[in-house]
C-alpha atoms as a PDB file:
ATOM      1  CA  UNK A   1      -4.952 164.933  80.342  1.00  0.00           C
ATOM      2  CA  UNK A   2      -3.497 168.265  81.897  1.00  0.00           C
ATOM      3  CA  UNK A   3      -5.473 170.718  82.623  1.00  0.00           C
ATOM      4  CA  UNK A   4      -4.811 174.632  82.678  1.00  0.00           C
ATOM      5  CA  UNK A   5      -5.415 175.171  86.336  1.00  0.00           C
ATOM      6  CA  UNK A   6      -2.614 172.261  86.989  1.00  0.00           C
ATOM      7  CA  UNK A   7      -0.060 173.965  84.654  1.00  0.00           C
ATOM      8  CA  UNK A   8      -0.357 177.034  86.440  1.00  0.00           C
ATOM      9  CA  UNK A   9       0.658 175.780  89.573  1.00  0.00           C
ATOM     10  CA  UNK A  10       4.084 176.345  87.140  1.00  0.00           C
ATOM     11  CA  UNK A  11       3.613 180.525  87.622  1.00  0.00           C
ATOM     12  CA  UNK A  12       2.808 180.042  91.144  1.00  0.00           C
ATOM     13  CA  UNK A  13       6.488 179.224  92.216  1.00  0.00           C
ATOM     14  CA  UNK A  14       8.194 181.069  94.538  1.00  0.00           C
ATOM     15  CA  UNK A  15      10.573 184.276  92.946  1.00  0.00           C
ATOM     16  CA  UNK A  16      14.210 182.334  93.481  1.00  0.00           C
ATOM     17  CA  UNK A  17      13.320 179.247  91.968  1.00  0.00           C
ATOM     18  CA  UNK A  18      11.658 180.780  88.918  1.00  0.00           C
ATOM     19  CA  UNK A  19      14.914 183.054  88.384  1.00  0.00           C
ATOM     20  CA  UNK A  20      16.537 179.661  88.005  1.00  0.00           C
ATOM     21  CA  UNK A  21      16.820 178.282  84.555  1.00  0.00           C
ATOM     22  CA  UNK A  22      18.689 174.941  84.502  1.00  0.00           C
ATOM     23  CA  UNK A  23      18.280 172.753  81.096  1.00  0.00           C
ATOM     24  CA  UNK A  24      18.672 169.511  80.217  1.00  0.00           C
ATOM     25  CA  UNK A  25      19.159 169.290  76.083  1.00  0.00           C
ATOM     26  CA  UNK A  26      17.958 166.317  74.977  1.00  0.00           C
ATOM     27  CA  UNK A  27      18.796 164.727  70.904  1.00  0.00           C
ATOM     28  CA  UNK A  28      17.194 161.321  69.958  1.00  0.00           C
ATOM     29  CA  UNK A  29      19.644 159.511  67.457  1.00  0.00           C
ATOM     30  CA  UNK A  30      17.788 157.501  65.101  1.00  0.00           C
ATOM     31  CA  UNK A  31      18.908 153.920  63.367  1.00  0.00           C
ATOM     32  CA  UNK A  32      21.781 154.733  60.986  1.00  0.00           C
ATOM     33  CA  UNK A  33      21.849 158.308  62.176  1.00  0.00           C
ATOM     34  CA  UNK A  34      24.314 160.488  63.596  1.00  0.00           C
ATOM     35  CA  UNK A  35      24.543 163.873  65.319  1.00  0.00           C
ATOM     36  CA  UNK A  36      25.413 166.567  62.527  1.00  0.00           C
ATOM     37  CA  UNK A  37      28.765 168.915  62.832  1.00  0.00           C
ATOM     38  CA  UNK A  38      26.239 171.610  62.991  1.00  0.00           C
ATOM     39  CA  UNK A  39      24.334 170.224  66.195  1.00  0.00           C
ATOM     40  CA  UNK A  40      28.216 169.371  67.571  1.00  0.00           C
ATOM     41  CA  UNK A  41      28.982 173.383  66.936  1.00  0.00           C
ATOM     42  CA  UNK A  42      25.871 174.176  68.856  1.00  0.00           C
ATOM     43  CA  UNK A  43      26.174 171.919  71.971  1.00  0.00           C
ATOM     44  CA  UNK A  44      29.962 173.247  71.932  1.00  0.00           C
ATOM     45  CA  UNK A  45      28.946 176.716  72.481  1.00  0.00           C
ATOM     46  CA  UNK A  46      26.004 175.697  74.851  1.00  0.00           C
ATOM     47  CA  UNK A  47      26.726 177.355  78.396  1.00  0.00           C
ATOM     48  CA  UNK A  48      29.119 175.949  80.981  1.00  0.00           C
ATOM     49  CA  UNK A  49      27.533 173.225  82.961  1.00  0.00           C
ATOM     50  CA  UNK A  50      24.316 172.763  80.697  1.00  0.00           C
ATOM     51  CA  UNK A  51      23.800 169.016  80.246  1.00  0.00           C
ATOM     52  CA  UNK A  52      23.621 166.996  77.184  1.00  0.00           C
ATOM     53  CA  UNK A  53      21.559 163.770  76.700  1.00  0.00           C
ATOM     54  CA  UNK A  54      21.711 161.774  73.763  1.00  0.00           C
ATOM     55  CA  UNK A  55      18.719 159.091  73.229  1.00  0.00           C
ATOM     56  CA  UNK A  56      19.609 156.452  70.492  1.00  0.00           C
ATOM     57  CA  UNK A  57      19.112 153.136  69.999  1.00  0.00           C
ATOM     58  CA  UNK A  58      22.777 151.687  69.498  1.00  0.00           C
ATOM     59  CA  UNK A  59      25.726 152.536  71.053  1.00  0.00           C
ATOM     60  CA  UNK A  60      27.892 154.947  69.366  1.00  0.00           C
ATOM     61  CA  UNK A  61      30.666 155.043  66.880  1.00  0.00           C
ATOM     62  CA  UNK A  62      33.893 155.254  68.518  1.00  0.00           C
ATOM     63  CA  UNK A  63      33.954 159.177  66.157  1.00  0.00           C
ATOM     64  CA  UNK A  64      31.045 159.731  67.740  1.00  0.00           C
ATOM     65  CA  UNK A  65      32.057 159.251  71.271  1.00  0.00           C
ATOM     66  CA  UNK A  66      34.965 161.268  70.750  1.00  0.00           C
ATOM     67  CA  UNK A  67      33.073 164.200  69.674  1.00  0.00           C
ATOM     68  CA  UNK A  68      31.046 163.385  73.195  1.00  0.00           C
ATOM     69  CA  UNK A  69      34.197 163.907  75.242  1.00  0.00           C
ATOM     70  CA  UNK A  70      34.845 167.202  73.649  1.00  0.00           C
ATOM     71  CA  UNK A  71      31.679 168.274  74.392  1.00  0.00           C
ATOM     72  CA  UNK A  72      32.269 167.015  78.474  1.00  0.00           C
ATOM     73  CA  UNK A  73      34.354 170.204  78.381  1.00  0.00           C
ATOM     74  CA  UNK A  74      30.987 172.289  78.714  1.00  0.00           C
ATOM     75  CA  UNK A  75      29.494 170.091  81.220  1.00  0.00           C
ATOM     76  CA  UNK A  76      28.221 166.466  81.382  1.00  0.00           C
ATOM     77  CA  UNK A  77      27.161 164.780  78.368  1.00  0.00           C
ATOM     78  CA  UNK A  78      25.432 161.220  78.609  1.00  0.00           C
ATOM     79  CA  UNK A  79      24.215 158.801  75.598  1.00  0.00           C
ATOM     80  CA  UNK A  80      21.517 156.133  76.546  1.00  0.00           C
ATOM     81  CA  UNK A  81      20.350 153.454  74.700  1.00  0.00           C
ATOM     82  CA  UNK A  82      16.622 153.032  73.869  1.00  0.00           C
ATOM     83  CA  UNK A  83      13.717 151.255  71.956  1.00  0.00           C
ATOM     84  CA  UNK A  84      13.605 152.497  69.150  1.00  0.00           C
ATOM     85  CA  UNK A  85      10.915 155.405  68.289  1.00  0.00           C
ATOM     86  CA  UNK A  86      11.245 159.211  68.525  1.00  0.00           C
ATOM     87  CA  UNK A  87       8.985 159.530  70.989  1.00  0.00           C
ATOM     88  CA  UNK A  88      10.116 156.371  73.453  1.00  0.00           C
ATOM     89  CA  UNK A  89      13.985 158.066  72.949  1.00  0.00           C
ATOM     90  CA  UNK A  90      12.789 161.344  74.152  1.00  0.00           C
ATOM     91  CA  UNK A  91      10.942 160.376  76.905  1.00  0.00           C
ATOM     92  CA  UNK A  92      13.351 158.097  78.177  1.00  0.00           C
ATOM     93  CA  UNK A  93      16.322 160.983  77.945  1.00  0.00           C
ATOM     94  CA  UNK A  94      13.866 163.322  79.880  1.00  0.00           C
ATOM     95  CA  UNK A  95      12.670 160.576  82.477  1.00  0.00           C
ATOM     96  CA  UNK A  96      16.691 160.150  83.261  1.00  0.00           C
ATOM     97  CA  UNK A  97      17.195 163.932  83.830  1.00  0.00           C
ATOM     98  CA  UNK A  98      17.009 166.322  86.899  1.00  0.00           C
ATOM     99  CA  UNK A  99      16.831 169.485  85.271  1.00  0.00           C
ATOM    100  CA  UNK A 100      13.588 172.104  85.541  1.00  0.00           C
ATOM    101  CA  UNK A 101      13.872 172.742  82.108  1.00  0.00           C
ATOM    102  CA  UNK A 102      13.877 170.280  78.968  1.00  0.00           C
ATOM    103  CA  UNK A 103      15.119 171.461  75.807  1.00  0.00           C
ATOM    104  CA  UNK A 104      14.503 168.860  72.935  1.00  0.00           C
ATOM    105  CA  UNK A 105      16.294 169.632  69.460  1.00  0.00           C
ATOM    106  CA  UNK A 106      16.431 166.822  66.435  1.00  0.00           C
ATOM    107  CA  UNK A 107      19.948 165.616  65.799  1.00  0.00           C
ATOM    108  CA  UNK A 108      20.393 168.155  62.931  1.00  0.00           C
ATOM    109  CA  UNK A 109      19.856 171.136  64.567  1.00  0.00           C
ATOM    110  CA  UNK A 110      21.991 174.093  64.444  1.00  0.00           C
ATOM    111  CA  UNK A 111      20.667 177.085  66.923  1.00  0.00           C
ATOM    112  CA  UNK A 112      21.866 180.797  66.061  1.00  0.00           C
ATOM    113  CA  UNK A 113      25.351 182.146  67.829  1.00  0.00           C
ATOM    114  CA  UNK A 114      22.224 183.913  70.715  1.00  0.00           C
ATOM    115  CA  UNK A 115      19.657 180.888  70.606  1.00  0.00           C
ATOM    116  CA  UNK A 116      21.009 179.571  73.632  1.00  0.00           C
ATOM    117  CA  UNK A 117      21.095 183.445  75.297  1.00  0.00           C
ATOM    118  CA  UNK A 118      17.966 184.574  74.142  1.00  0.00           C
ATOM    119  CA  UNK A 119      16.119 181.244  75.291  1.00  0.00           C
ATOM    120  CA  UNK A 120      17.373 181.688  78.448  1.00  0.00           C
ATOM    121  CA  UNK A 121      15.834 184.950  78.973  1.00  0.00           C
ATOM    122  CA  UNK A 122      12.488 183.794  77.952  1.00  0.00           C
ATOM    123  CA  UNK A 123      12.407 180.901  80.261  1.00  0.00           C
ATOM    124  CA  UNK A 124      13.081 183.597  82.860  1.00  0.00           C
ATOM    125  CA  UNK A 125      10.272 185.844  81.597  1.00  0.00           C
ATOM    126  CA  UNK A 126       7.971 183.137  81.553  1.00  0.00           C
ATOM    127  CA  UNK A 127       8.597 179.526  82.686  1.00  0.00           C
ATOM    128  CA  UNK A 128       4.993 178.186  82.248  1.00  0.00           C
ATOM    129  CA  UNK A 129       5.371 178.213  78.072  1.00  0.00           C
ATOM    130  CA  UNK A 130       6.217 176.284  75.209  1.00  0.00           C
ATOM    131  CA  UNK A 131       9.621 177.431  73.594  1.00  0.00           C
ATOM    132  CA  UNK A 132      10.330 176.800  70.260  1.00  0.00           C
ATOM    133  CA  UNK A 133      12.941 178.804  67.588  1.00  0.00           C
ATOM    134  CA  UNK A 134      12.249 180.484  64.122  1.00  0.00           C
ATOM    135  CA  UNK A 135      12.548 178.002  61.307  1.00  0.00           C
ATOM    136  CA  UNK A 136      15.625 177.929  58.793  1.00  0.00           C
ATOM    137  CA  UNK A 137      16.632 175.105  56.445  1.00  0.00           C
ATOM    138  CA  UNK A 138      20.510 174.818  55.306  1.00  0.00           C
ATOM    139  CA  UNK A 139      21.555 175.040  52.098  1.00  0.00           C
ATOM    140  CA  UNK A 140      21.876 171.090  51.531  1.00  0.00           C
ATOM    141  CA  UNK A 141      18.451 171.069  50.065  1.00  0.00           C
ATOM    142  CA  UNK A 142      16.228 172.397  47.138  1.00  0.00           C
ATOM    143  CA  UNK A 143      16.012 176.599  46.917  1.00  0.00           C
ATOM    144  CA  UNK A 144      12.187 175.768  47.176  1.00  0.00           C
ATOM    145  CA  UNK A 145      12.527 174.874  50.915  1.00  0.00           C
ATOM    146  CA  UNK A 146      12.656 178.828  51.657  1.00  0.00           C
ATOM    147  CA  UNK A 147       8.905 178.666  50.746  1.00  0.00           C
ATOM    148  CA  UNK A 148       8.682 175.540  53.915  1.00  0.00           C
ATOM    149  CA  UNK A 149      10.603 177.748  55.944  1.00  0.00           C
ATOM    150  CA  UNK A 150       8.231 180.732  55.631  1.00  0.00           C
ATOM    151  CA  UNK A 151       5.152 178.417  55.636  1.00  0.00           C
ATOM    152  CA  UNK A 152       6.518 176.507  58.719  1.00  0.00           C
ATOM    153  CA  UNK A 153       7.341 180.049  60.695  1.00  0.00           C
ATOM    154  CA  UNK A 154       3.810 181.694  59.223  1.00  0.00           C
ATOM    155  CA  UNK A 155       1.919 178.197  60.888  1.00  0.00           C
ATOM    156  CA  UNK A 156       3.913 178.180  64.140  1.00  0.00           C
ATOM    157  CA  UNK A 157       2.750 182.436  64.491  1.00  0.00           C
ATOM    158  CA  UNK A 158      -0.564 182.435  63.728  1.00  0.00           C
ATOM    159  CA  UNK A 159      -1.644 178.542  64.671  1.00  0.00           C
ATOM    160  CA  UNK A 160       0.608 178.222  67.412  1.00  0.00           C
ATOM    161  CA  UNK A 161       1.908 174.657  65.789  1.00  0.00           C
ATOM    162  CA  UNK A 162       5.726 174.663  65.627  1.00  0.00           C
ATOM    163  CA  UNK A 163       7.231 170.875  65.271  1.00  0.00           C
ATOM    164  CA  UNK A 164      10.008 169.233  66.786  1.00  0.00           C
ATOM    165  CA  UNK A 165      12.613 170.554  64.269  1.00  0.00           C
ATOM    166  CA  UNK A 166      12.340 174.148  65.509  1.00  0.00           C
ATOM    167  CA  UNK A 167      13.294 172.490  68.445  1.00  0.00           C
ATOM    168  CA  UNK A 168      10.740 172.579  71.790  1.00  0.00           C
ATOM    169  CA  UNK A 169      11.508 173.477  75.076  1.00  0.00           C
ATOM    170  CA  UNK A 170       9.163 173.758  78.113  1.00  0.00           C
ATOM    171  CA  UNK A 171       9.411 172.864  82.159  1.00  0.00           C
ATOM    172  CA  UNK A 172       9.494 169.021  83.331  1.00  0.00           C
ATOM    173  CA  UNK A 173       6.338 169.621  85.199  1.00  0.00           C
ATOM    174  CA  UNK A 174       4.749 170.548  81.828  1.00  0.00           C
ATOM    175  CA  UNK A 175       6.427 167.879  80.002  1.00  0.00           C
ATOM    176  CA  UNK A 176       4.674 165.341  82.963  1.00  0.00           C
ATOM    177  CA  UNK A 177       1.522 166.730  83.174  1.00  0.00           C
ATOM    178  CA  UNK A 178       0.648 167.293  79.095  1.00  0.00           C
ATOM    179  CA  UNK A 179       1.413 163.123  79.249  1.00  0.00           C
ATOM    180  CA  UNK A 180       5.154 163.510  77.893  1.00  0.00           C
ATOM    181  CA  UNK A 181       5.387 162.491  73.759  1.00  0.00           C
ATOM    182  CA  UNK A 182       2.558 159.770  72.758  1.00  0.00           C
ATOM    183  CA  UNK A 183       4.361 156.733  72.560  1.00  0.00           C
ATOM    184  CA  UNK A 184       1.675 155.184  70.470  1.00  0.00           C
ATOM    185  CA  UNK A 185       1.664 157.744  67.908  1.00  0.00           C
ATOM    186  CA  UNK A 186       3.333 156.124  64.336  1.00  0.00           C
ATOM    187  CA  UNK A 187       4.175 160.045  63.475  1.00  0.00           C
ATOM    188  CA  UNK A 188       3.805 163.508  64.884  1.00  0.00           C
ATOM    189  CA  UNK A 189       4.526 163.075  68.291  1.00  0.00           C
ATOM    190  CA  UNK A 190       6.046 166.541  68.530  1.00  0.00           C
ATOM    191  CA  UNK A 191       2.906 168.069  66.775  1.00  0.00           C
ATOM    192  CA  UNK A 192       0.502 166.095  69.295  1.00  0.00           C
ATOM    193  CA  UNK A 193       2.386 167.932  72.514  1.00  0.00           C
ATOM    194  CA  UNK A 194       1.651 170.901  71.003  1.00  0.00           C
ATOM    195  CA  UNK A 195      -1.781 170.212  70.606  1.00  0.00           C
ATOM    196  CA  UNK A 196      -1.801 168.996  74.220  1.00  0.00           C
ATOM    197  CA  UNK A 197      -0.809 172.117  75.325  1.00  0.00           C
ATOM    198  CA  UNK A 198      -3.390 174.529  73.610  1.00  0.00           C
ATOM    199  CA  UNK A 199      -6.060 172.231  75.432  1.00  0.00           C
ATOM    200  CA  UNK A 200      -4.444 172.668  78.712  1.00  0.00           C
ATOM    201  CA  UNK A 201      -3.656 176.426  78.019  1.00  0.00           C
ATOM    202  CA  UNK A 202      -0.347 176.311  77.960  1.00  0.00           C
ATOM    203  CA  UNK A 203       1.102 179.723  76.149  1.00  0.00           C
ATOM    204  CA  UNK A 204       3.452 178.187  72.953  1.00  0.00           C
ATOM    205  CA  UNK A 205       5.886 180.862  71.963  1.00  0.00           C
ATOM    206  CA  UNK A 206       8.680 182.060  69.715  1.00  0.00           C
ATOM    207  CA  UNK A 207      12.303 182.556  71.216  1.00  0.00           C
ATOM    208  CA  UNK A 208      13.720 185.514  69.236  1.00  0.00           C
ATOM    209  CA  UNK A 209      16.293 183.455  67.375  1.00  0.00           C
ATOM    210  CA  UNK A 210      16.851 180.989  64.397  1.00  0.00           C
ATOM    211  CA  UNK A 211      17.292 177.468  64.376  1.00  0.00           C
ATOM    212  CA  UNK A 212      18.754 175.453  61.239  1.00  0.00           C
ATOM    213  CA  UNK A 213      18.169 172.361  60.032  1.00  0.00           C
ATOM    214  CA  UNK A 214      18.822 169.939  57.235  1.00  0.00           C
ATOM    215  CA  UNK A 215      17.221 169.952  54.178  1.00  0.00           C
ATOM    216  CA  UNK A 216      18.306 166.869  52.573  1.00  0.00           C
ATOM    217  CA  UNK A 217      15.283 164.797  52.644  1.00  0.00           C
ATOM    218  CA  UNK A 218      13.331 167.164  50.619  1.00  0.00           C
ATOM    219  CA  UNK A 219      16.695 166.856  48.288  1.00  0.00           C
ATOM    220  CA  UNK A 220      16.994 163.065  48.178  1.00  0.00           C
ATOM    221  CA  UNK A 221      12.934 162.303  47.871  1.00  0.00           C
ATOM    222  CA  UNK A 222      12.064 165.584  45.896  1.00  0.00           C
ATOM    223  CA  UNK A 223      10.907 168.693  46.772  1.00  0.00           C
ATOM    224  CA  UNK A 224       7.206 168.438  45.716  1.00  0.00           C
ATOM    225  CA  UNK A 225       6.803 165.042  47.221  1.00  0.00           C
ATOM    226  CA  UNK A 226       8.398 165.301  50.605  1.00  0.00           C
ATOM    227  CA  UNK A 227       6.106 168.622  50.958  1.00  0.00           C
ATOM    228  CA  UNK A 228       2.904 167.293  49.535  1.00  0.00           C
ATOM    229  CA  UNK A 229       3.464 164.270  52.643  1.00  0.00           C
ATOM    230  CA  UNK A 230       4.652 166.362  54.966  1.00  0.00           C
ATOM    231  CA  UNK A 231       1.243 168.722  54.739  1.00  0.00           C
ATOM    232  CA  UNK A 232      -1.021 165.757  54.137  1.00  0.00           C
ATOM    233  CA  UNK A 233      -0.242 163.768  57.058  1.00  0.00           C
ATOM    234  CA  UNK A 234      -0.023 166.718  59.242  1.00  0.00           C
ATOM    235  CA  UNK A 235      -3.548 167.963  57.825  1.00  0.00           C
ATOM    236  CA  UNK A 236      -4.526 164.496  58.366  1.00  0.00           C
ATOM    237  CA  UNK A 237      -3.525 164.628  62.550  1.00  0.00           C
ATOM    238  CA  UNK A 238      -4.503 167.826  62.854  1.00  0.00           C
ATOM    239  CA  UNK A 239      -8.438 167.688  62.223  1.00  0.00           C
ATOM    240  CA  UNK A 240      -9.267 165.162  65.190  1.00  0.00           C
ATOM    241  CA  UNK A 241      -7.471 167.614  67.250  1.00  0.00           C
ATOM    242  CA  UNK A 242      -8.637 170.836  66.520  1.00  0.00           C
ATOM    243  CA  UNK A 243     -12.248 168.763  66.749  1.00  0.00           C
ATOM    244  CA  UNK A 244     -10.969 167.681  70.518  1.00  0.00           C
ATOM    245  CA  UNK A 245      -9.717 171.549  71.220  1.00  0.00           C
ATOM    246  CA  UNK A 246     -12.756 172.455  70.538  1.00  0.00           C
ATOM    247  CA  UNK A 247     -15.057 170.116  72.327  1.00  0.00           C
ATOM    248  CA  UNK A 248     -12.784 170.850  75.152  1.00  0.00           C
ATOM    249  CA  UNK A 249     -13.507 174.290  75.137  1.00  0.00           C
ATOM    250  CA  UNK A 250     -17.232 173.950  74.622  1.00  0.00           C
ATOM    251  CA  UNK A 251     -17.511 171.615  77.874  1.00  0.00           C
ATOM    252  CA  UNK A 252     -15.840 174.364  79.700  1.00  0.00           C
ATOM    253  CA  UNK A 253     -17.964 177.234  78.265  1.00  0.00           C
ATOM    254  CA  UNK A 254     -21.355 175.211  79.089  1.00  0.00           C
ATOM    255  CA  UNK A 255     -19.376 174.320  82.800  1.00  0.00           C
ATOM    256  CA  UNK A 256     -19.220 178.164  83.194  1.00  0.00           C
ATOM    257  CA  UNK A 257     -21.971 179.380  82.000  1.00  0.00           C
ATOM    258  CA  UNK A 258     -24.513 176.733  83.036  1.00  0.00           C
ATOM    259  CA  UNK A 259     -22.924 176.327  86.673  1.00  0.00           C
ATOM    260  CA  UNK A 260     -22.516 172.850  86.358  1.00  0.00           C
ATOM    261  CA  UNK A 261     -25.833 171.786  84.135  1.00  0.00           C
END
């Protein structure tokens, strides 16, 4: 488990290295799935040189691949093939990367024409953080999803609990030392770095910019269903962790106060 005085060894770089922001963007591609023409638009506007990893667990269509060598315009662009799992994709994309940055976005994600600008300039503000965008879903779901939208942006502001589809980004030493996504988790494992991070003290904040993704699931299952699972299950993983924050902090109250007791 991390702990906040490792992270900050993260602040406690020297001045040239943290004025350099190099980031590996990293999209797991589940069974059956494919990357969306709206994450395609994105990683074609991403900035010269940035590198794209691509984590599923078949190869890809021959489409596919030709949408990757368009993209090898920008910069290198690699697809791996994994286990299967969210989390087991995502680590293994990040394990094969060099970069001091990981940026992690779901294969539907569309960032905002300045996402890629304005998260820049926060890694450079602050490079011991977790990144993540304001929430928007596309019009390919239910009108209703505005109400997810603002309840997913209120719970990332005032919990501090954004989820992988706002997309994450933090530093590869972070990433290591908060135990990388739980492999043994059946769902959540995006919410469960999060929570690793608030026990290690590790600041989780907004990027000034919107990121888009799809709302068809809550269009194809229904509305009131897919939201009604989506908050259960996350209540659900939530309470043992909030219970853990806590303990957490109690230990090191009593450690501080009672010198050791």
């Amino acid at each position: 488990m991390a702990s906040a005085s490792v992270l900050q060894n993260d602040r406690s770089d020297d001045v040239h290295r943290a004025r350099t922001v190099d980031v590996t963007i990293i999209v797991p591609v589940g069974p059956g799935d494919r990357p969306s023409v709206g994450l395609f638009e994105t990683l074609s506007s991403r900035p010269d040189g940035m590198p794209v990893r691509f984590a599923g667990v078949d190869k890809p269509e021959s489409s596919i691949e030709t949408e990757i060598g368009q993209l090898r315009r920008r910069g290198p662009v690699e697809w791996i093939v994994t286990s299967p799992g969210r989390a087991v994709q995502q680590n293994a994309a990040a394990a094969s990367s060099h970069s001091t940055f990981l940026l992690f976005l779901h294969a539907d994600a569309r960032l905002s024409d300045d996402g890629f600008e304005r998260l820049l300039q926060c890694l450079r503000s602050d490079r011991a953080a977790v990144w993540y965008f304001h929430l928007k879903f596309a019009a390919d779901g239910p009108s209703a999803n505005r109400l997810n939208a603002a309840g997913a942006n209120f719970r990332s502001r005032w919990l501090g609990l954004p989820f992988g589809d706002q997309g994450l980004c933090l530093s590869r030493k972070s990433f290591e030392q908060l135990g990388r996504f739980d492999e043994t988790a059946p769902y959540g494992e995006d919410h469960l770095l999060v929570w690793s991070a608030h026990r290690a003290a590790l600041p989780v904040r907004a990027v000034p910019s919107t990121i888009e993704t799809s709302a068809r699931r809550y269009q194809d299952q229904g509305w009131l269903r897919t939201t009604t699972r989506h908050v259960s299950l996350t209540i659900r993983q939530a309470l043992p962790e909030y219970a853990k924050l806590i303990a957490r902090r109690v230990r090191t109250f009593r450690g501080e106060s009672g010198h050791g007791e």
